[in-house]
Protein backbone atom coordinates (compact mmCIF):
# COMPACT_ATOMS: atom_id res chain seq x y z
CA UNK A 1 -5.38 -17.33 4.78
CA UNK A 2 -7.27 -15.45 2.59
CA UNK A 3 -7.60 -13.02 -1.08
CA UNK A 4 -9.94 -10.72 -3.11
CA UNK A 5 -12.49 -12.43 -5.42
CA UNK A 6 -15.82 -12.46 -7.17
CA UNK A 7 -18.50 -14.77 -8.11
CA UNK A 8 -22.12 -15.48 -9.38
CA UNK A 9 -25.90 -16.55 -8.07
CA UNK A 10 -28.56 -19.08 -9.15
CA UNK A 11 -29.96 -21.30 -5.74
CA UNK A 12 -29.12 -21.35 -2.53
CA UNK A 13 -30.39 -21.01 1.32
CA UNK A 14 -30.01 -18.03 4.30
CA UNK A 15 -27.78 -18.28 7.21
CA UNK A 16 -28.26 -15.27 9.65
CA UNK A 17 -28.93 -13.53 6.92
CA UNK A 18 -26.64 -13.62 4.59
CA UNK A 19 -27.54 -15.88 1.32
CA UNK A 20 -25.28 -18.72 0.82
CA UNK A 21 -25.07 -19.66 -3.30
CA UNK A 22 -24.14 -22.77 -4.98
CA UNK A 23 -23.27 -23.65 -8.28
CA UNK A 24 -21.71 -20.43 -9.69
CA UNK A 25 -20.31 -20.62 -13.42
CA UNK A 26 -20.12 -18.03 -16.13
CA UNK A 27 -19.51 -14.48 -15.85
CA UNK A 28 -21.12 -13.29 -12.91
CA UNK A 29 -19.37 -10.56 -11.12
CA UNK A 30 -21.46 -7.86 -12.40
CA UNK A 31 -24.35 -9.46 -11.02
CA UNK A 32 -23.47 -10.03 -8.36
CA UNK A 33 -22.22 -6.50 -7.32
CA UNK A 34 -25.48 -5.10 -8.37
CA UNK A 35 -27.58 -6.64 -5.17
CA UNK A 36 -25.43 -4.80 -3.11
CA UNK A 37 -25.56 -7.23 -0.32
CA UNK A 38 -23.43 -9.79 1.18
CA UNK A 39 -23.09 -13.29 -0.30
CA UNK A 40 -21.78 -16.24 0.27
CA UNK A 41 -20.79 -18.55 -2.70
CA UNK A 42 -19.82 -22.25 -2.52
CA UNK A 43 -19.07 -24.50 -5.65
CA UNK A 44 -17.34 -22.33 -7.43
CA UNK A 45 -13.94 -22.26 -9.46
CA UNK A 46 -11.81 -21.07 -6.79
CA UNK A 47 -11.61 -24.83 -5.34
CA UNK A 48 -9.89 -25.55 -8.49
CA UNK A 49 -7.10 -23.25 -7.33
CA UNK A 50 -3.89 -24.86 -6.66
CA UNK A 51 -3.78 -22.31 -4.18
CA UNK A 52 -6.86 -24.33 -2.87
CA UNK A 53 -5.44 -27.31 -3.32
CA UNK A 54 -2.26 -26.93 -1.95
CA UNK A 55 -1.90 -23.78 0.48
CA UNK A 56 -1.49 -25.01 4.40
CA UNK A 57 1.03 -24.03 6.31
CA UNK A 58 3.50 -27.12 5.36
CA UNK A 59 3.28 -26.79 1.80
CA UNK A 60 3.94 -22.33 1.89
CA UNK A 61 6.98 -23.10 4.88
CA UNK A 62 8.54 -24.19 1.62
CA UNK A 63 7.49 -21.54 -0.54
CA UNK A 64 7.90 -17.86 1.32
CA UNK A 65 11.23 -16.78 2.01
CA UNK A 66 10.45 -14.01 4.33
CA UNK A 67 7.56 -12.26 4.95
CA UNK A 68 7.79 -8.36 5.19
CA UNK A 69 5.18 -6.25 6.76
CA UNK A 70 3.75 -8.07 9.54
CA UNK A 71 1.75 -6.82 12.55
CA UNK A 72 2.84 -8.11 16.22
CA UNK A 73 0.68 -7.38 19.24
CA UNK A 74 0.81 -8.55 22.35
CA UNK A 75 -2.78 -9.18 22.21
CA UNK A 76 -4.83 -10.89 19.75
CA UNK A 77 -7.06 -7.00 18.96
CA UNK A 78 -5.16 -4.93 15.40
CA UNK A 79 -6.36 -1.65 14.31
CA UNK A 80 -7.81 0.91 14.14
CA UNK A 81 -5.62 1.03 11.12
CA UNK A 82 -3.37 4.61 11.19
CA UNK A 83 -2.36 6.76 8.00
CA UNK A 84 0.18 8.87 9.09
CA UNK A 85 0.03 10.69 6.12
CA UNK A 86 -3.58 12.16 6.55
CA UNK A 87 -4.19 15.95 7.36
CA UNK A 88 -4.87 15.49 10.56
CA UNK A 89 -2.05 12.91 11.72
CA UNK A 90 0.18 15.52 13.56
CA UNK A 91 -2.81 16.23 15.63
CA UNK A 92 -4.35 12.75 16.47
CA UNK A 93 -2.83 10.32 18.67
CA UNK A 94 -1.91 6.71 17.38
CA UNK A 95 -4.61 4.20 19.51
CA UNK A 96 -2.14 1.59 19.20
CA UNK A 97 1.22 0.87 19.68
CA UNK A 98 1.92 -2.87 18.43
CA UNK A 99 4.55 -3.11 15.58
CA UNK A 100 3.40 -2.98 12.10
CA UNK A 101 6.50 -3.70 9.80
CA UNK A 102 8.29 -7.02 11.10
CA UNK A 103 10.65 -8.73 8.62
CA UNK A 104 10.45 -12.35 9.41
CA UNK A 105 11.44 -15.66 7.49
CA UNK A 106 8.28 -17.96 6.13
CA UNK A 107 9.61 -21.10 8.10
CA UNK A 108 9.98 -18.26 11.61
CA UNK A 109 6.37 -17.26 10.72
CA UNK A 110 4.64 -20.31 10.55
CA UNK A 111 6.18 -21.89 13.27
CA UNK A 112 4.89 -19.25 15.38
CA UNK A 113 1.39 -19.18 14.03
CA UNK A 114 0.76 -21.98 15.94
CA UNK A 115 1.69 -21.57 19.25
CA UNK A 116 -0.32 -19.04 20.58
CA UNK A 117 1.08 -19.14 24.01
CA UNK A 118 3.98 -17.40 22.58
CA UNK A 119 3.54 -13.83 23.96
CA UNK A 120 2.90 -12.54 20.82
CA UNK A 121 -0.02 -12.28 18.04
CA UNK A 122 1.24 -11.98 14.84
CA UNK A 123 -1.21 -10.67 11.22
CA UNK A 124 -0.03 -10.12 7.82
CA UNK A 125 -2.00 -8.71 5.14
CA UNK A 126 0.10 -7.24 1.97
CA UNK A 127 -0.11 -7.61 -1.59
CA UNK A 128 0.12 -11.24 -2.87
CA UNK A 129 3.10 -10.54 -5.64
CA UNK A 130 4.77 -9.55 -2.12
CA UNK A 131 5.47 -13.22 -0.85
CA UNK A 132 6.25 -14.14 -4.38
CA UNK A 133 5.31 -13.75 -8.28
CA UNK A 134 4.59 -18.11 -8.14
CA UNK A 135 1.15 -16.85 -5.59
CA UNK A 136 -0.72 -15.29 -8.46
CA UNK A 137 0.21 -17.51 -11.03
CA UNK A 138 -1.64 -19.98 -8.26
CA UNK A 139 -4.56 -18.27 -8.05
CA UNK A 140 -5.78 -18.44 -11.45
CA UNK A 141 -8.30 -18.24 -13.46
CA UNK A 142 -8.60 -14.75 -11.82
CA UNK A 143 -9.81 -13.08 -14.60
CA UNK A 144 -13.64 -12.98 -14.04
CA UNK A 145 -12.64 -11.92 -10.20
CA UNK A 146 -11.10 -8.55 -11.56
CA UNK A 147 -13.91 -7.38 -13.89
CA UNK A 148 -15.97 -4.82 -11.62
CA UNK A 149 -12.55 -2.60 -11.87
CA UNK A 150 -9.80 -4.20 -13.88
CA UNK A 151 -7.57 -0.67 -13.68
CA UNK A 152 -7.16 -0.60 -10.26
CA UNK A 153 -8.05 -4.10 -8.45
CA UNK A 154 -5.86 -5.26 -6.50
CA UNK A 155 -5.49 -9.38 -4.90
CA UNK A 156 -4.05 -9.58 -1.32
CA UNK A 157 -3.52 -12.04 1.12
CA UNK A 158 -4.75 -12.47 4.46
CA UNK A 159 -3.00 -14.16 7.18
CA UNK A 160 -3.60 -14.53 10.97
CA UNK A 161 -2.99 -16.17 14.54
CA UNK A 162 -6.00 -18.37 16.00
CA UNK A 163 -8.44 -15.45 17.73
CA UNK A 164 -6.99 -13.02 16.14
CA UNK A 165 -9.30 -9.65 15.58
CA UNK A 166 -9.53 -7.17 12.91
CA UNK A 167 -11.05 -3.32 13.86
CA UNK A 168 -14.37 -2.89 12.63
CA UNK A 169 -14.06 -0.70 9.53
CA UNK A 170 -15.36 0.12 5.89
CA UNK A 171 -14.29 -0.03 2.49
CA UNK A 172 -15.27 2.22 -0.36
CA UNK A 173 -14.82 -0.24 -2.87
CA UNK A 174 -15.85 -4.28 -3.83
CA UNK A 175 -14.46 -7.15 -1.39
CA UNK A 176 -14.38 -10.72 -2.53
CA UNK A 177 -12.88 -13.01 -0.34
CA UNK A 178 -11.78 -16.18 -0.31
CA UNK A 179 -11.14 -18.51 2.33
CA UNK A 180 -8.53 -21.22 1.64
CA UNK A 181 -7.59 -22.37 4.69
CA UNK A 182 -8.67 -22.38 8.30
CA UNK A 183 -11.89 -20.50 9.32
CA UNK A 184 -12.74 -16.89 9.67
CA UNK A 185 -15.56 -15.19 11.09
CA UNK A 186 -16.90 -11.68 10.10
CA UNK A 187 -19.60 -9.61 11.40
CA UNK A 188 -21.64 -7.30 8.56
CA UNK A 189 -22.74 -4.05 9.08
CA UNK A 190 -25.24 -2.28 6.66
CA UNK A 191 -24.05 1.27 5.97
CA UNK A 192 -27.38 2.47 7.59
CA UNK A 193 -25.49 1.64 11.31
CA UNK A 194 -22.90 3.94 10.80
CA UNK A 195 -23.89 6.54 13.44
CA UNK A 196 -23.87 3.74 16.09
CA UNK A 197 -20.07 2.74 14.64
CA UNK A 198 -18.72 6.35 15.37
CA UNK A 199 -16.52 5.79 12.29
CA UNK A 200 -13.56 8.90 12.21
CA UNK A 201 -13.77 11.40 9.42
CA UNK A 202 -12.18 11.63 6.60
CA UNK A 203 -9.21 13.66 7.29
CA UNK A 204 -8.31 11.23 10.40
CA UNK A 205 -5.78 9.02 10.21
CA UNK A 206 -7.85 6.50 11.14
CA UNK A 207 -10.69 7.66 8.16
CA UNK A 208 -13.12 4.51 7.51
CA UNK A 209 -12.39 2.64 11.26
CA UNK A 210 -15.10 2.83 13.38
CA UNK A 211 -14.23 4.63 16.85
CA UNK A 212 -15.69 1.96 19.09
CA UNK A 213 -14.20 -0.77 19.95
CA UNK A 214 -16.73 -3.68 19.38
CA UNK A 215 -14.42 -6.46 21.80
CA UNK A 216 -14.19 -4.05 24.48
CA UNK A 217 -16.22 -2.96 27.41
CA UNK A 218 -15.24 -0.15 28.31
CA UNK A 219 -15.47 1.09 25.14
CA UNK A 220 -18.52 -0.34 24.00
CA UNK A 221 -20.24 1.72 26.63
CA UNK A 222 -18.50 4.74 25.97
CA UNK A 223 -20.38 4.89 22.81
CA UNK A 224 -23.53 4.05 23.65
CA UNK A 225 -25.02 3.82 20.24
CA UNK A 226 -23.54 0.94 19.07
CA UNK A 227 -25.99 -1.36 21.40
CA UNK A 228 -28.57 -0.25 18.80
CA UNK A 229 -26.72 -1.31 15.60
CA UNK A 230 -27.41 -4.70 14.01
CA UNK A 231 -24.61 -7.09 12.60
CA UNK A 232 -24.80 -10.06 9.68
CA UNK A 233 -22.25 -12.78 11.26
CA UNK A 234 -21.13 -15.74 8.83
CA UNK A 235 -18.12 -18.16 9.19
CA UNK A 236 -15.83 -18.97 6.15
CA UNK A 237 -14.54 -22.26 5.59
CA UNK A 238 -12.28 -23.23 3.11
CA UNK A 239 -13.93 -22.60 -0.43
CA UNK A 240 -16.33 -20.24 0.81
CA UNK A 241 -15.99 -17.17 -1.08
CA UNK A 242 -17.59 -13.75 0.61
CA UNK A 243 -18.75 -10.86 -1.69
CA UNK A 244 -18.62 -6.87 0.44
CA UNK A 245 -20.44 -4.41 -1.11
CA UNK A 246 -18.46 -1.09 -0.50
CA UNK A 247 -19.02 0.93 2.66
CA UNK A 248 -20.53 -2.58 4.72
């Protein structure tokens, strides 16, 4: 489970890489955002969250209804994400064929998050008014977390199945995230790797995912560059917060 956030820097110590920060107070999203480098941040506000306090599995079985939206694979690999309303869409064949807009009750969902002998993997990501108007207001303070773009931020939530894998891909904008329960690992890639990502072009349906497939074989040696590209890999814990700079 996871959302969009920001934070600050005075101390702290490397771990492959990536800086891990303690102690963050004041306003500090600004400077943050001007390193342009990935950061982890510990100690901050964000464990005051009741969200923090309070979000596991039990505790949201009794607060989401349904959730609408959610992916369902029969493997535990999602993406490349696909736009069907890009240029190029009528031309470009969809890489995957798992379903993308399951309605399913909370109690349904969480019951099956843990059982992953199931069949069936499933991932939700949507807006966080979408489960309910009661997960902002438990997210708060948030203002501080909105300041790099307060027009057009937007907080979402993250949910997945043990093992479950996201497709390699870039953002144009800032990431914060926050990890509030569970653990989640990401691998980092400096914009100066994208040749050995293959990412598709902008008129693609699939504009920003890379091409290869870093899990698989096959395709891994298919495009041959990406043996050349170096990665940042850091696992979230609960409280951890992890700042993106755009196009990592």
């Amino acid at each position: 489970v996871g959302l969009f956030i920001v934070i600050y820097w005075p101390s702290g110590s490397s771990t492959d890489g990536v800086q891990v920060l303690h102690g963050m107070s004041g306003s500090f999203a600004k400077v943050v955002a001007r390193n342009g480098v990935p950061v982890v941040l510990k100690d901050t506000f964000v464990t005051r969250w009741k969200a923090f306090e309070e979000w596991d599995p039990a505790y949201l079985t009794t607060r989401v209804i349904k959730f609408s939206g959610v992916y369902v694979n029969d493997n535990r690999w999602f993406g490349p994400y696909y736009d069907g309303r890009k240029p190029l869409a009528k031309y470009c064949l969809r890489e995957h064929h798992y379903i993308t807009d399951l309605e399913i009750p909370g109690r349904d969902f969480f019951e099956l998050l843990f059982q992953p002998n199931h069949g069936e993997y499933l991932y939700f990501t949507s807006d966080i008014d979408s489960v309910g108007r009661w997960a902002f207001d438990e997210v708060q303070p948030i203002n501080e977390l909105l300041l790099l773009n307060p027009k057009s931020s937007s907080v979402n939530l993250w949910m997945g199945q043990p093992g479950v894998i996201a497709h390699c891909h870039y953002d144009g904008y800032h990431n914060f995230y926050a990890q509030l329960f569970g653990r989640k690992t990401f691998r980092l890639f400096s914009p100066a790797n994208w040749p050995g990502l293959y990412p598709f072009p902008y008129l693609h349906p699939s504009h920003a995912q890379a091409q290869v497939n870093l899990s698989d074989t096959s395709s891994r040696q298919r495009f041959r560059a990406v043996s050349r590209v170096l990665f940042y890999e850091v696992t979230l814990t609960p409280g951890d917060l992890l700042y993106i700079p755009p196009l990592w």
